[in-house]
C-alpha atoms as a PDB file:
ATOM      1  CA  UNK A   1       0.000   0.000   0.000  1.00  0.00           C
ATOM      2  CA  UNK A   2       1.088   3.422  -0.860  1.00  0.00           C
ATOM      3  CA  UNK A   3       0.714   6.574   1.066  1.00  0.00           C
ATOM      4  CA  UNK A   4      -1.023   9.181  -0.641  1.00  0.00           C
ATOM      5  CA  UNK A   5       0.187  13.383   0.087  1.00  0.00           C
ATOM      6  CA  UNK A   6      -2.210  15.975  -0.699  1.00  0.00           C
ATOM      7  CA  UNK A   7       1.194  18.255   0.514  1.00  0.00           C
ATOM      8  CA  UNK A   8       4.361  18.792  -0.785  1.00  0.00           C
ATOM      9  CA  UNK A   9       7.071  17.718   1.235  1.00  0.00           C
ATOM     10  CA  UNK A  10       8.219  20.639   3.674  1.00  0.00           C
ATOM     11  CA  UNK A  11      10.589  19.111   5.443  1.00  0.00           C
ATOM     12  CA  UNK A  12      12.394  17.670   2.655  1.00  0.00           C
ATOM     13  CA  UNK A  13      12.174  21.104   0.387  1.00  0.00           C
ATOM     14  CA  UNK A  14      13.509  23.241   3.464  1.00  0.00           C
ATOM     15  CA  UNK A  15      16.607  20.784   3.616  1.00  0.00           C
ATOM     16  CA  UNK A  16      16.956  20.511  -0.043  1.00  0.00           C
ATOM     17  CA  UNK A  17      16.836  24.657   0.001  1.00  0.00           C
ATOM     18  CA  UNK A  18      19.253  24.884   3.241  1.00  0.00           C
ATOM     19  CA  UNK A  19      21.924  22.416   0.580  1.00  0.00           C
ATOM     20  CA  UNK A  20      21.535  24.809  -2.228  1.00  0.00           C
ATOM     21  CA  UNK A  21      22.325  27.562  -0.417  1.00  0.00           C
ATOM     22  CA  UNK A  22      25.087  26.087   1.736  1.00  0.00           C
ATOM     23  CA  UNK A  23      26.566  24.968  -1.809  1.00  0.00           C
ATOM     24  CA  UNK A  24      27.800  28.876  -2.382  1.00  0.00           C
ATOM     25  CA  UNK A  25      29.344  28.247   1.522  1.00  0.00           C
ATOM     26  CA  UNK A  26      30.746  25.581   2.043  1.00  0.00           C
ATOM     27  CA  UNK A  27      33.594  25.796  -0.280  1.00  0.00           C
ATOM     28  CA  UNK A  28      34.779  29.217   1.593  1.00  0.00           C
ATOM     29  CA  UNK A  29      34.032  27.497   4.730  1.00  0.00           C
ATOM     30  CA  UNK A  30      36.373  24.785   3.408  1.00  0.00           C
ATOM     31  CA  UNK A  31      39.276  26.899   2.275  1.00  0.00           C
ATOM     32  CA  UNK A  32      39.493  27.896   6.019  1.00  0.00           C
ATOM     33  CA  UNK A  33      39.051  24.048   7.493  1.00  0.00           C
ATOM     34  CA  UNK A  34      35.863  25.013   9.324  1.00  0.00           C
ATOM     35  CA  UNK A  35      32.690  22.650   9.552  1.00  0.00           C
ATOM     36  CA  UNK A  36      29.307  23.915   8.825  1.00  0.00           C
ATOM     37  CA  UNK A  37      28.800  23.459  12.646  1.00  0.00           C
ATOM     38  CA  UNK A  38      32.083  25.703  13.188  1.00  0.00           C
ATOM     39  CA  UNK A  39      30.503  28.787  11.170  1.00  0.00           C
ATOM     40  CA  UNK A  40      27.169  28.157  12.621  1.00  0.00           C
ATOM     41  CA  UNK A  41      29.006  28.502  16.068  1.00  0.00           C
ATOM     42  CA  UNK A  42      31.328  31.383  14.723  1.00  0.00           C
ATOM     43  CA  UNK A  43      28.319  33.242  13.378  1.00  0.00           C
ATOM     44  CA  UNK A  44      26.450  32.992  16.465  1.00  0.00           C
ATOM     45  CA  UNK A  45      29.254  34.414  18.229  1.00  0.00           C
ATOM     46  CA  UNK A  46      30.423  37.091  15.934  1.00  0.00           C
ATOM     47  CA  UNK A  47      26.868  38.412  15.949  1.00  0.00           C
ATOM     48  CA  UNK A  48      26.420  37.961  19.375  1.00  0.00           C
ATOM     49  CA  UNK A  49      29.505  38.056  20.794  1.00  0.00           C
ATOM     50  CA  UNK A  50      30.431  36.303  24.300  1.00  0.00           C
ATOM     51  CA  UNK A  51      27.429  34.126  24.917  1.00  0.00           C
ATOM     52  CA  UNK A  52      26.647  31.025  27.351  1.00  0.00           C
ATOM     53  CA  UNK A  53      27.290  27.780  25.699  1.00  0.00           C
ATOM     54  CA  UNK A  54      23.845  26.667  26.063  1.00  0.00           C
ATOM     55  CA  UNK A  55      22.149  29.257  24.195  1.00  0.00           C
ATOM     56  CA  UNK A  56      25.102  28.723  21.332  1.00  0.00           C
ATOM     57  CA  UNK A  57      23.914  25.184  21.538  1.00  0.00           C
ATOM     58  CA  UNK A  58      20.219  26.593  20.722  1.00  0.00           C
ATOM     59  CA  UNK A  59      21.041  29.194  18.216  1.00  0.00           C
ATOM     60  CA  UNK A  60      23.820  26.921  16.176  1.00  0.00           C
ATOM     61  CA  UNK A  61      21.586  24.028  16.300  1.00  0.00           C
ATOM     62  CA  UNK A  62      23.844  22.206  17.511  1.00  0.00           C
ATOM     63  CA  UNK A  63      23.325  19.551  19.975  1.00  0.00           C
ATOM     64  CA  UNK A  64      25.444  18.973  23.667  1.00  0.00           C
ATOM     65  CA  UNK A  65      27.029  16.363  23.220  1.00  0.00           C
ATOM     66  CA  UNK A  66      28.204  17.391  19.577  1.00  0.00           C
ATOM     67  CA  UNK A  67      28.941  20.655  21.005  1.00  0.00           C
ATOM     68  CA  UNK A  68      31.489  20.078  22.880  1.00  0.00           C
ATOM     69  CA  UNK A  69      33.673  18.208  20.505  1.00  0.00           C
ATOM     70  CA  UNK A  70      33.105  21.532  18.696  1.00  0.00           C
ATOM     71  CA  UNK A  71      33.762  23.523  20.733  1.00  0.00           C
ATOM     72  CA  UNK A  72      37.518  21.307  21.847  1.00  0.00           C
ATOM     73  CA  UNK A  73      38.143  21.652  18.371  1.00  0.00           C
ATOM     74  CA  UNK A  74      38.063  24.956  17.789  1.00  0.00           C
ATOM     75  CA  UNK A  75      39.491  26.361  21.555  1.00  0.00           C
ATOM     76  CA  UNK A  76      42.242  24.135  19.972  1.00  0.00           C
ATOM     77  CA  UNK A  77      42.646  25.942  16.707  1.00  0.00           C
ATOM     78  CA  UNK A  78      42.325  29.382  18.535  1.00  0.00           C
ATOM     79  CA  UNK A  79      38.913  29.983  17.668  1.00  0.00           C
ATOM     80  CA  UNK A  80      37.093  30.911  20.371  1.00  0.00           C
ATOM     81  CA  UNK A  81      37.937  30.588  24.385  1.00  0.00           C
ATOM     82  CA  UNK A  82      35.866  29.795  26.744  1.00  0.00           C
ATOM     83  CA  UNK A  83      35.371  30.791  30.653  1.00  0.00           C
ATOM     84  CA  UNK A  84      33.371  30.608  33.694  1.00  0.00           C
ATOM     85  CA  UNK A  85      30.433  32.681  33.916  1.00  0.00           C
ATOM     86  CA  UNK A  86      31.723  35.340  36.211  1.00  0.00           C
ATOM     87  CA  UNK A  87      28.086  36.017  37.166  1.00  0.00           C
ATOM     88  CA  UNK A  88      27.465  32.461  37.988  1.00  0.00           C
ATOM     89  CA  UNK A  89      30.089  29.841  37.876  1.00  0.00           C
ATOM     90  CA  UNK A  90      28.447  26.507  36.810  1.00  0.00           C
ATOM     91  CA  UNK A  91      28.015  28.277  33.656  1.00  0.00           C
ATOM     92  CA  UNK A  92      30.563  28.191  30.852  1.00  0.00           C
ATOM     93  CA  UNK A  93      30.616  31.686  28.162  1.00  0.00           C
ATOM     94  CA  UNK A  94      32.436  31.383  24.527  1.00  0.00           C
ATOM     95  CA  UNK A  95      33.897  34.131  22.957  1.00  0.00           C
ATOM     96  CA  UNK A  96      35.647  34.239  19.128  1.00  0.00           C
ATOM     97  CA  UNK A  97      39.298  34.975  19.837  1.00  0.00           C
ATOM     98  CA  UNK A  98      40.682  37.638  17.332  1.00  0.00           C
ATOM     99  CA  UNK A  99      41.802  34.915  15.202  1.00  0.00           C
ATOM    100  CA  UNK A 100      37.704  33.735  15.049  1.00  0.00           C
ATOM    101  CA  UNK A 101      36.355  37.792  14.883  1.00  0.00           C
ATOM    102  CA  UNK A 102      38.515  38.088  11.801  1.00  0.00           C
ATOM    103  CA  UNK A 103      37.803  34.412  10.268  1.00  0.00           C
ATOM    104  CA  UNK A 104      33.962  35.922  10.049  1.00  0.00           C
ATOM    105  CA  UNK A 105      34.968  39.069   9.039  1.00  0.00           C
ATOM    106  CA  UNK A 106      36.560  37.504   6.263  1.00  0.00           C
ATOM    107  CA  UNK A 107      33.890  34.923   5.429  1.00  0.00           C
ATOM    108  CA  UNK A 108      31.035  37.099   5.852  1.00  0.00           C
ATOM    109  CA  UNK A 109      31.993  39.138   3.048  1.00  0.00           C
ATOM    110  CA  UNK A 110      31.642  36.060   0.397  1.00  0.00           C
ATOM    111  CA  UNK A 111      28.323  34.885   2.348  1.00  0.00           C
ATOM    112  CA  UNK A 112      27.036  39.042   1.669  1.00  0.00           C
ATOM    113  CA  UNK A 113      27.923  38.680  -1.668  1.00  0.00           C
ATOM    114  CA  UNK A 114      26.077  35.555  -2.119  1.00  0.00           C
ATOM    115  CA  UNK A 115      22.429  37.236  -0.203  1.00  0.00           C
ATOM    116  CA  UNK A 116      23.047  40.147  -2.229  1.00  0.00           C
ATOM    117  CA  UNK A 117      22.961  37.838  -5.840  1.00  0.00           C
ATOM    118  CA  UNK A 118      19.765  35.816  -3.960  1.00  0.00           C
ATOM    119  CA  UNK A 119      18.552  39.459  -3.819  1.00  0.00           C
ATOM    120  CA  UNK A 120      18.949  40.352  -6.730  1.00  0.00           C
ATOM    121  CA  UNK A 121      17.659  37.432  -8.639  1.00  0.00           C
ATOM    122  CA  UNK A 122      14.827  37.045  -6.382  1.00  0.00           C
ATOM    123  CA  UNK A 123      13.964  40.538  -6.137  1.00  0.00           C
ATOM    124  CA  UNK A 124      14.002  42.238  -2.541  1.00  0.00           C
ATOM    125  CA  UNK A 125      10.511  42.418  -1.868  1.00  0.00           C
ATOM    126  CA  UNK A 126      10.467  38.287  -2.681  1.00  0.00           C
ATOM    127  CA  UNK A 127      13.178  37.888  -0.098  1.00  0.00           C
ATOM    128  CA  UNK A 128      11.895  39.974   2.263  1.00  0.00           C
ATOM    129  CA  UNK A 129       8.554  37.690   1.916  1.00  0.00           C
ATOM    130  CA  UNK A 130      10.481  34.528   2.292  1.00  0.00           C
ATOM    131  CA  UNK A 131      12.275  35.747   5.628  1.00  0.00           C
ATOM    132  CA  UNK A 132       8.676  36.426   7.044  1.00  0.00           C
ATOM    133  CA  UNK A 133       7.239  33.053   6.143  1.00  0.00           C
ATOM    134  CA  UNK A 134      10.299  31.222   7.503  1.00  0.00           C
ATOM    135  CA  UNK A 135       9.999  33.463  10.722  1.00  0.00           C
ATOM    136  CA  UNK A 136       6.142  32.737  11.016  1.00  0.00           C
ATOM    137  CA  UNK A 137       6.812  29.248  10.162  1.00  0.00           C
ATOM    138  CA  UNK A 138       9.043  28.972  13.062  1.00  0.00           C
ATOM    139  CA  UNK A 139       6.754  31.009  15.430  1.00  0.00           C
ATOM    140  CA  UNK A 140       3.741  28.942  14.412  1.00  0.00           C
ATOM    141  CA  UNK A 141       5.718  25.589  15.346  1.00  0.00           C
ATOM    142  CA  UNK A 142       6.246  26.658  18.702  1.00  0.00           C
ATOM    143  CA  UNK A 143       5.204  24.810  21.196  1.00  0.00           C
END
């Protein structure tokens, strides 16, 4: 017996988007020998600067346990550094080290380039539209 779909896919065509547009990344993520879960963390902390490890966890999508073999692997290739809270000391903070701050410098300028093409083939007010769909998406799902 075979399932029958009155809907498309979402799942499946929000992954297969995410891949096409992580195709233009990756290989600049590459050239610099960080993971897609490296820039995810990198971003996080270069737009949000020193944050608690749980909520980098939440924002990178990333989860604990995989975390912290990120996180080892990039305090060991001078990435980021991480501390105790100083406001409460079971709590661990990351921060990029200047080495990380000017990795996304760097690779935020080809990812720019690549939302500025997306806008311009899509048209602004299209990408605008998609952003606020994905965002009431997201919202909506909410528990």
């Amino acid at each position: 017996m075979v399932a029958t779909f009155t809907h498309r896919n979402l799942p499946r065509l929000l992954l297969q988007a995410r891949e096409s547009v992580m195709a233009h990344t990756r290989p600049s993520l590459r050239v610099h020998g960080l993971s897609d879960q490296q820039w995810r963390v990198l971003r996080v902390l270069g737009e949000c600067g020193t944050v608690e490890t749980g909520r980098v966890a939440r924002e990178a999508f990333i989860l604990g346990p995989s975390l912290t073999g990120v996180l080892s692997r990039m305090e060991r290739d001078g990435l980021i550094q991480r501390e105790r809270d100083p406001a409460d000391q079971r709590r661990t903070v990351i921060s990029a080290t200047p080495k990380g701050l000017r990795l996304v410098e760097k690779l935020s300028l080809a990812i720019e380039s690549h939302y500025a093409w997306m806008d311009k083939s899509l048209g602004t007010e299209k990408l605008t539209q998609l952003y606020a769909l994905l965002d009431e998406l997201i919202e909506l799902e909410q528990p």
